[in-house]
PDB file of N, CA and C in Angstrom:
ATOM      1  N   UNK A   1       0.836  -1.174   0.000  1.00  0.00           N
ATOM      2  CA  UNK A   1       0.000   0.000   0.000  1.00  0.00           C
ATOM      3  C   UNK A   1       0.887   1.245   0.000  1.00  0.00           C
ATOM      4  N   UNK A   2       0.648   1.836  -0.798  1.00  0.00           N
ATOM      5  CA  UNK A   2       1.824   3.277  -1.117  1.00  0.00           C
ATOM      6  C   UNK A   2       1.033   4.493  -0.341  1.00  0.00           C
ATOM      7  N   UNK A   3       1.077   5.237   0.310  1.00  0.00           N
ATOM      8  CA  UNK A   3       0.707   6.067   1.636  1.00  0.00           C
ATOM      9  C   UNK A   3       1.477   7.173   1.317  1.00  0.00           C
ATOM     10  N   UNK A   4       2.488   7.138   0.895  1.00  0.00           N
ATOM     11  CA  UNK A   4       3.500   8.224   0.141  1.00  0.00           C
ATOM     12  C   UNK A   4       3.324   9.095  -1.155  1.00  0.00           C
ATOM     13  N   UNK A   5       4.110  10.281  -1.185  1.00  0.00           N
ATOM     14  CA  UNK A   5       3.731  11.164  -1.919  1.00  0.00           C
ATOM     15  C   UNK A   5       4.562  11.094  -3.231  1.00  0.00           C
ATOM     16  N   UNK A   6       4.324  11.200  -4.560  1.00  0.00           N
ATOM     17  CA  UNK A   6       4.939  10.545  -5.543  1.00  0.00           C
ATOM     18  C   UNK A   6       6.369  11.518  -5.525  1.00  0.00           C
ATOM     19  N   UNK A   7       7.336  11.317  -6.087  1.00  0.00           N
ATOM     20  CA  UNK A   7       8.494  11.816  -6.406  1.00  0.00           C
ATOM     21  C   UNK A   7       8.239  13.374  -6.947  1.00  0.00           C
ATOM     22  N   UNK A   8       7.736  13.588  -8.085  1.00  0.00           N
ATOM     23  CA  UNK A   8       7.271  14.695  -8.638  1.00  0.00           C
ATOM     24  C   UNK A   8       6.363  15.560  -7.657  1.00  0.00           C
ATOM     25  N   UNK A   9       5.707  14.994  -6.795  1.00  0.00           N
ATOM     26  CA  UNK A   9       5.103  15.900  -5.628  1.00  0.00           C
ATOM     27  C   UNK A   9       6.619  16.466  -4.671  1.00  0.00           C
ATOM     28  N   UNK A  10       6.928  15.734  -4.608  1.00  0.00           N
ATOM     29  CA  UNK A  10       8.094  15.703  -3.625  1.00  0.00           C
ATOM     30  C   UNK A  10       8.993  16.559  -4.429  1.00  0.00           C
ATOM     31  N   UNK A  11       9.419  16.693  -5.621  1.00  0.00           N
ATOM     32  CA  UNK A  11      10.343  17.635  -6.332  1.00  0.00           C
ATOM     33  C   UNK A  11       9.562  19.338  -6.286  1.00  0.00           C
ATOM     34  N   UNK A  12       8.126  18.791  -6.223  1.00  0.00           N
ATOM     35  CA  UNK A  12       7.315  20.386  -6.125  1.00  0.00           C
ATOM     36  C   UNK A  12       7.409  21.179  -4.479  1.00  0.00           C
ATOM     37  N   UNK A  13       7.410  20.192  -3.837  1.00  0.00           N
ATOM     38  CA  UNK A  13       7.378  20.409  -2.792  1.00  0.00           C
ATOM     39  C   UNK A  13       8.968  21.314  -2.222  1.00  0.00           C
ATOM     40  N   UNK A  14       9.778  20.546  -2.658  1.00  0.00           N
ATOM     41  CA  UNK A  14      11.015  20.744  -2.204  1.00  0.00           C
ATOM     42  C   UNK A  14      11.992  22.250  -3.098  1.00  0.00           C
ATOM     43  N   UNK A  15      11.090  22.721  -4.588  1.00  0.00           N
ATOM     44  CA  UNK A  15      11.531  23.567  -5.317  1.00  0.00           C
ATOM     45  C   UNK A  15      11.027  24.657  -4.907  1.00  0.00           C
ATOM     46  N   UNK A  16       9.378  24.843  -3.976  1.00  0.00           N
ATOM     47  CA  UNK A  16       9.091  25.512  -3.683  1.00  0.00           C
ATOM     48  C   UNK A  16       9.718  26.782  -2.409  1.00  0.00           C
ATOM     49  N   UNK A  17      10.665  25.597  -1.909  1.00  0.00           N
ATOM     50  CA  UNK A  17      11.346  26.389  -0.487  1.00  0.00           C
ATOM     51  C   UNK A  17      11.949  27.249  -0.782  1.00  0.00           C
ATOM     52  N   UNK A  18      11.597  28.570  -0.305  1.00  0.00           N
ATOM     53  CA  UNK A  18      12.492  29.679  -0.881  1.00  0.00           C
ATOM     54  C   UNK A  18      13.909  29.743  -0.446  1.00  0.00           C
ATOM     55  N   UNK A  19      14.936  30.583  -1.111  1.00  0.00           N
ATOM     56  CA  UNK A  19      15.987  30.669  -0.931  1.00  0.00           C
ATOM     57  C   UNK A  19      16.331  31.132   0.274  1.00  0.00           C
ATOM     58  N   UNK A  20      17.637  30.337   1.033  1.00  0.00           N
ATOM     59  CA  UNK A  20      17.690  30.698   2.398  1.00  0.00           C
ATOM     60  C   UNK A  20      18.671  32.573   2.167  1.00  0.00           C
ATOM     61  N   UNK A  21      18.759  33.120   3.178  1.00  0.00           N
ATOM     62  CA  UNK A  21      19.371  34.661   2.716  1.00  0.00           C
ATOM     63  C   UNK A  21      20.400  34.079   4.212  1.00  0.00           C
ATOM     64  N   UNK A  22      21.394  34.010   4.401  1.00  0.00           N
ATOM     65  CA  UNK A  22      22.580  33.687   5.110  1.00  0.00           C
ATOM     66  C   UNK A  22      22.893  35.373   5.183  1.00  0.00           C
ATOM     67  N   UNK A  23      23.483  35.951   6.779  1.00  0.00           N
ATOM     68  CA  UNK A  23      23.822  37.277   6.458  1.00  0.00           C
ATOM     69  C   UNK A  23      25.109  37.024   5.769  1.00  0.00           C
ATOM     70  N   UNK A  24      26.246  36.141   6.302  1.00  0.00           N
ATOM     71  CA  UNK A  24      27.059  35.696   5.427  1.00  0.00           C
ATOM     72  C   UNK A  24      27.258  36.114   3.805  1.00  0.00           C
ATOM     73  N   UNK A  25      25.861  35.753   3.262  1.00  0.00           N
ATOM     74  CA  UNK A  25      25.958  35.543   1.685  1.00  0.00           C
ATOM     75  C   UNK A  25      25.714  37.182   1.362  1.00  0.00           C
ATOM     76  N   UNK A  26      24.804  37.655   2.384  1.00  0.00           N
ATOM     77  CA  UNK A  26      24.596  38.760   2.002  1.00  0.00           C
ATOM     78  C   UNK A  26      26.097  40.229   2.236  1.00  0.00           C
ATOM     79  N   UNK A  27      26.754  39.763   3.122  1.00  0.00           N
ATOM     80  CA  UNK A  27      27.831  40.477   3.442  1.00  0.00           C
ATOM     81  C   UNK A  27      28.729  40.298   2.084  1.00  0.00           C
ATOM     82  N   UNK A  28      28.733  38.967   1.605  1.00  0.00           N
ATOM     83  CA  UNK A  28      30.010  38.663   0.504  1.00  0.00           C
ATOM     84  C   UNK A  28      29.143  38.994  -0.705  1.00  0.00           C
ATOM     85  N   UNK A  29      28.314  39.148  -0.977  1.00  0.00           N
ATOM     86  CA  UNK A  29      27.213  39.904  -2.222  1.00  0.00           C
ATOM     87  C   UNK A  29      27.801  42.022  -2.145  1.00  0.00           C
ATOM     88  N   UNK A  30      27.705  41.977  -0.837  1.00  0.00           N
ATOM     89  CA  UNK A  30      27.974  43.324  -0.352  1.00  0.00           C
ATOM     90  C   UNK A  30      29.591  43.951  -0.846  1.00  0.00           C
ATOM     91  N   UNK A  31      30.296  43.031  -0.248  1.00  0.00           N
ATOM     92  CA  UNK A  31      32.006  43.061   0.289  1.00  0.00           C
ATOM     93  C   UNK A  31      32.631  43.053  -1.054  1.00  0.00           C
ATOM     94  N   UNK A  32      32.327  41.813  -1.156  1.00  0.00           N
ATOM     95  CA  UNK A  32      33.053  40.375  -2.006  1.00  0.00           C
ATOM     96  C   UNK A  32      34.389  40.353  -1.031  1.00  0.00           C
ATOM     97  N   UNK A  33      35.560  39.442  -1.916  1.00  0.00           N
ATOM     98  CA  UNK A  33      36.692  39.418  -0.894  1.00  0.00           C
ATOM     99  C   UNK A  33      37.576  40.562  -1.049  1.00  0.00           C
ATOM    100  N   UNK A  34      37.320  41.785   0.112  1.00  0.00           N
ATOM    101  CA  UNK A  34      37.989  42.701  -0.753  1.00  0.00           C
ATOM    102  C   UNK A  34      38.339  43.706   0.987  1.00  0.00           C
ATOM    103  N   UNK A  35      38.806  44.524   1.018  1.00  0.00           N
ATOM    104  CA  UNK A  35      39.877  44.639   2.226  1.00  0.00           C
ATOM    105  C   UNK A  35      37.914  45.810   3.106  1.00  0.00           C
ATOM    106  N   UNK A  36      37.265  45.820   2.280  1.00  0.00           N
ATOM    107  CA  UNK A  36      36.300  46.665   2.084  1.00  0.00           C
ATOM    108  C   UNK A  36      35.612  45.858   3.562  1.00  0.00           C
ATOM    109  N   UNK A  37      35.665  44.460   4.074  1.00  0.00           N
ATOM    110  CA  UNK A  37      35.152  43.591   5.012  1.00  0.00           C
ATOM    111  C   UNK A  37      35.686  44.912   5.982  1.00  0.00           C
ATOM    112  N   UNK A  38      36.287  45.524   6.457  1.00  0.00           N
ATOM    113  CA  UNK A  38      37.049  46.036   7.155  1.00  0.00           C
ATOM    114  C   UNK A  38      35.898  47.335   7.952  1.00  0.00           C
ATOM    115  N   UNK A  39      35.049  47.966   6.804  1.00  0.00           N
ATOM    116  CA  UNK A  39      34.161  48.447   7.327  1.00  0.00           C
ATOM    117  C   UNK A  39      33.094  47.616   8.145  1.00  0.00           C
ATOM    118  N   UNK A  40      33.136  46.568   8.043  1.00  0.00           N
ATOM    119  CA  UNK A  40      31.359  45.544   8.836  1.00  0.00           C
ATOM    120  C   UNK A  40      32.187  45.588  10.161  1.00  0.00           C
ATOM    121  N   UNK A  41      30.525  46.171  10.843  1.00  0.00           N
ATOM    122  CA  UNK A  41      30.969  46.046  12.019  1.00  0.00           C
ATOM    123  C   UNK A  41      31.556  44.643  12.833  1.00  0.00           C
ATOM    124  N   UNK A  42      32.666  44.736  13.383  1.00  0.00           N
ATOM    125  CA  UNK A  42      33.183  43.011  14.154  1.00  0.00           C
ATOM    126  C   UNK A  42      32.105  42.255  14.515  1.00  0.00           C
ATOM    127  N   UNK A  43      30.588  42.910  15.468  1.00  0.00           N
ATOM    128  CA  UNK A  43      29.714  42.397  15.987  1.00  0.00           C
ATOM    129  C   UNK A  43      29.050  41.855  14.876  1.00  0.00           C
ATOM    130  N   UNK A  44      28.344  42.484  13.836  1.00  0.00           N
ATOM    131  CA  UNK A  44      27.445  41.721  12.117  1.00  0.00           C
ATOM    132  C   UNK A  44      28.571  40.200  11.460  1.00  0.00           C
ATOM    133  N   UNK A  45      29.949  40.835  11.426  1.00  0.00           N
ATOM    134  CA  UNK A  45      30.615  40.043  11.050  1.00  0.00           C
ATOM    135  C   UNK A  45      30.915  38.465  11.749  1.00  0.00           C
ATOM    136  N   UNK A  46      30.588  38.655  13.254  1.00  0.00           N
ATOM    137  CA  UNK A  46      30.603  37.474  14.324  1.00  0.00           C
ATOM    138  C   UNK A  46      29.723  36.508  14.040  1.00  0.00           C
ATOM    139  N   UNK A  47      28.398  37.724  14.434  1.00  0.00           N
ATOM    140  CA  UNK A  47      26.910  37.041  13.791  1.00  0.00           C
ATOM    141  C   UNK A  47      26.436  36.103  12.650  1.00  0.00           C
ATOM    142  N   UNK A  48      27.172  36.646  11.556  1.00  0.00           N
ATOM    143  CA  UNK A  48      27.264  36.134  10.145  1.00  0.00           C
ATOM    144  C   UNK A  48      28.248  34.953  10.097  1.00  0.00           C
ATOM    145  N   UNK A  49      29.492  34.935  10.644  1.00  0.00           N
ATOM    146  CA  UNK A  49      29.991  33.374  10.858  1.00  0.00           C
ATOM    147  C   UNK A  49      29.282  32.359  11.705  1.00  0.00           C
ATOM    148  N   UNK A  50      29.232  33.107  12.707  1.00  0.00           N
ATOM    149  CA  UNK A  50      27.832  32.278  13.829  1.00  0.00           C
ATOM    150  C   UNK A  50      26.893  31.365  13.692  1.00  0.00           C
ATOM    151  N   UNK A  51      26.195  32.107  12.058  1.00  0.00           N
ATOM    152  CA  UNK A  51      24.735  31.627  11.454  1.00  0.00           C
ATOM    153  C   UNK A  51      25.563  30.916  10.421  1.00  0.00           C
ATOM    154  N   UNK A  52      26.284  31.426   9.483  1.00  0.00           N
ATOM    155  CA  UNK A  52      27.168  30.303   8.607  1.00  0.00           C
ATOM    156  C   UNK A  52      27.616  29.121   8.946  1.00  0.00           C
ATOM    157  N   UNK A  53      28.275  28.972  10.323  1.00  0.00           N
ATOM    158  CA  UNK A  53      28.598  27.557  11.228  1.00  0.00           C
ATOM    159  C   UNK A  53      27.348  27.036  11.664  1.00  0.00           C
ATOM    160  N   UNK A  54      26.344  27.492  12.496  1.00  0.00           N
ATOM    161  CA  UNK A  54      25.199  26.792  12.496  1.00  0.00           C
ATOM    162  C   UNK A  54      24.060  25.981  11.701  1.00  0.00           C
ATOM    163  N   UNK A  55      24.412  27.066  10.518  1.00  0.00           N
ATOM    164  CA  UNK A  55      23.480  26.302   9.206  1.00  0.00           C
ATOM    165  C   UNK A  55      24.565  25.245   8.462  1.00  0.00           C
ATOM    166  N   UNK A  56      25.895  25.525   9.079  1.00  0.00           N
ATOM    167  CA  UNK A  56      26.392  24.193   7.968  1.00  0.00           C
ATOM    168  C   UNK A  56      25.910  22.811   9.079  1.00  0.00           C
ATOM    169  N   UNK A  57      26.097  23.054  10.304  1.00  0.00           N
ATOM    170  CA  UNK A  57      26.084  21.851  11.326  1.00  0.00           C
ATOM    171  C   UNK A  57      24.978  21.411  10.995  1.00  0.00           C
ATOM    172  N   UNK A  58      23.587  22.120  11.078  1.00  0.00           N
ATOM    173  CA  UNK A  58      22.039  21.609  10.347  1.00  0.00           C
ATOM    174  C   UNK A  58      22.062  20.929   9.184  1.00  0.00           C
ATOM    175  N   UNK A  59      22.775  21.480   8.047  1.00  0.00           N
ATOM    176  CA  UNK A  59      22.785  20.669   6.676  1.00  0.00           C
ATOM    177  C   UNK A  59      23.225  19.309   7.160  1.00  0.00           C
ATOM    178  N   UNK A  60      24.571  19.151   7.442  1.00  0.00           N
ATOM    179  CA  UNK A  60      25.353  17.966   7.924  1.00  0.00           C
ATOM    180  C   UNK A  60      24.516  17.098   8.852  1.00  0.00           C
ATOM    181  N   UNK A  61      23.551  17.483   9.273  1.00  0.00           N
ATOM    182  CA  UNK A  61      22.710  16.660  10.436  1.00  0.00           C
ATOM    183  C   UNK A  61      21.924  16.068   9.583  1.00  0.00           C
ATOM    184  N   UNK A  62      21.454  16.910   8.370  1.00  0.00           N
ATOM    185  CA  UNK A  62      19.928  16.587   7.734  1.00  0.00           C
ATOM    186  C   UNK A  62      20.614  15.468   6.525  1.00  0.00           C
ATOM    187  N   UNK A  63      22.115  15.637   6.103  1.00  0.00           N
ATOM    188  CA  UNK A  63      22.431  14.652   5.487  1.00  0.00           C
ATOM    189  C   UNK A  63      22.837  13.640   5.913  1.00  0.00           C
ATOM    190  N   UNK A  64      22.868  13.630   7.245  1.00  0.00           N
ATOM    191  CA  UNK A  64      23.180  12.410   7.576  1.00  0.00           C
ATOM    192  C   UNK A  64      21.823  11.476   8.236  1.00  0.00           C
ATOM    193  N   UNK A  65      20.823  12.031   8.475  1.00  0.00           N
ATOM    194  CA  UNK A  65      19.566  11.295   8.818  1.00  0.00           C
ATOM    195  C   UNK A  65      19.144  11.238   7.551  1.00  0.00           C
ATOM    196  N   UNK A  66      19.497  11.742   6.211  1.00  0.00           N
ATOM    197  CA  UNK A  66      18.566  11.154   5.034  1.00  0.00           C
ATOM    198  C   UNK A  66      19.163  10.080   4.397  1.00  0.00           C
ATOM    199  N   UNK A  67      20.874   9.996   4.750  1.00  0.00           N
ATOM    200  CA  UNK A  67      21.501   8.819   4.425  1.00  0.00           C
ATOM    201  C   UNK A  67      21.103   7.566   5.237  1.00  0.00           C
ATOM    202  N   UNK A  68      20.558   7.646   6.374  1.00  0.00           N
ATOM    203  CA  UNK A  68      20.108   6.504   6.881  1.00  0.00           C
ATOM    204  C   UNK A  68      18.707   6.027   6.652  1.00  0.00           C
ATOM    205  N   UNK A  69      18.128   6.512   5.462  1.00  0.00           N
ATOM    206  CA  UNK A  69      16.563   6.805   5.519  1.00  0.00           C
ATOM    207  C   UNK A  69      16.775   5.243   4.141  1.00  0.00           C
ATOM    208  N   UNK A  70      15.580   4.594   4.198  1.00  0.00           N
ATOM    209  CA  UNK A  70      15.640   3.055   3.202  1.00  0.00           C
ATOM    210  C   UNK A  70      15.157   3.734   2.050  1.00  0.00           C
ATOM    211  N   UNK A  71      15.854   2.984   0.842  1.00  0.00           N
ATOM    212  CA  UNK A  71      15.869   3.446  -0.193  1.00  0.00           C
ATOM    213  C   UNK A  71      13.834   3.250  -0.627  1.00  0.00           C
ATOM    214  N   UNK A  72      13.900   4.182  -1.600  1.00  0.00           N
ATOM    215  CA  UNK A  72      12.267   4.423  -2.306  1.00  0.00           C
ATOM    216  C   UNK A  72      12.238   3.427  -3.100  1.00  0.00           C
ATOM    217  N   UNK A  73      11.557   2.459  -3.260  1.00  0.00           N
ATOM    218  CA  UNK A  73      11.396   1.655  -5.262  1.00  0.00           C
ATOM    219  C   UNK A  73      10.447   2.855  -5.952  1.00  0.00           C
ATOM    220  N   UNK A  74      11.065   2.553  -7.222  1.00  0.00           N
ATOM    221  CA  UNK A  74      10.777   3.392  -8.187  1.00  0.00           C
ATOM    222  C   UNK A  74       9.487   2.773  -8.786  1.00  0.00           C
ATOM    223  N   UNK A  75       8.186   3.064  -8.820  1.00  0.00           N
ATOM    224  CA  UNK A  75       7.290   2.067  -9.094  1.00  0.00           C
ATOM    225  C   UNK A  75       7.334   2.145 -10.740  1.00  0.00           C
ATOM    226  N   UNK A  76       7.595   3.442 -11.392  1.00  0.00           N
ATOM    227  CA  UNK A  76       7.557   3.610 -12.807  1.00  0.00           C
ATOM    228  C   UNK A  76       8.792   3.737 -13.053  1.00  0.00           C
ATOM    229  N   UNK A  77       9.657   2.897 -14.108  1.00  0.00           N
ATOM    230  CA  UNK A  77      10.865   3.182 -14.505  1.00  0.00           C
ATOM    231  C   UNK A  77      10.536   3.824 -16.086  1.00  0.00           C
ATOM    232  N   UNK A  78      11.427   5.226 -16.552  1.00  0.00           N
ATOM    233  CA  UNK A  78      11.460   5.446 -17.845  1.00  0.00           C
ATOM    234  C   UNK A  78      12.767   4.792 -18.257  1.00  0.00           C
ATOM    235  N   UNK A  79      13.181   4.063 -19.362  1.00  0.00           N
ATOM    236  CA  UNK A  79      14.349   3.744 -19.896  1.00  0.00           C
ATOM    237  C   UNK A  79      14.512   4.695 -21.133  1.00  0.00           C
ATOM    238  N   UNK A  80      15.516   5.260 -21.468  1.00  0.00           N
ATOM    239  CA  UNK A  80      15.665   5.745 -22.841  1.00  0.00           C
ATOM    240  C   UNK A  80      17.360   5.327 -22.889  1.00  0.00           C
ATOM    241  N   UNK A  81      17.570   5.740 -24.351  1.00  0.00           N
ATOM    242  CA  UNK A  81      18.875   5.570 -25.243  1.00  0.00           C
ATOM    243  C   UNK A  81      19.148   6.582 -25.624  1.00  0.00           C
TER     244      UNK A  81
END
């Protein structure tokens, strides 16, 4: 009995999540690597590694509980050449 949501739901589902905004990404959008970091305040700049180390430890958590997750069967296979 399949209770689960098809793959293509699951690709809609998962395209829909909007883009995360890291202050990080937004500082180096701002900066780039350029001596210019020099103006952010030390405190934004702390913050922004802070949330950069925390969201990598989350990713790394979430890949490692989906690596232990049992594989899906594919109920429809397409073959092409």
């Amino acid at each position: 009995m399949n209770t689960g949501i098809s793959s293509e739901k699951l690709r809609q589902c998962l395209a829909a999540i909007p883009e995360l905004e890291l202050k990080g990404t937004v500082l180096m959008r701002q900066c780039g690597f350029s001596e210019s970091t020099a103006t952010v305040p030390r405190e934004t700049l702390r913050e922004a590694v802070l949330e950069t180390i925390q969201y990598s430890n989350r990713c790394r958590s979430a890949m490692s509980r989906l690596a232990k997750l049992p594989a899906i069967p594919q109920l429809s296979m397409v073959y092409g050449l």
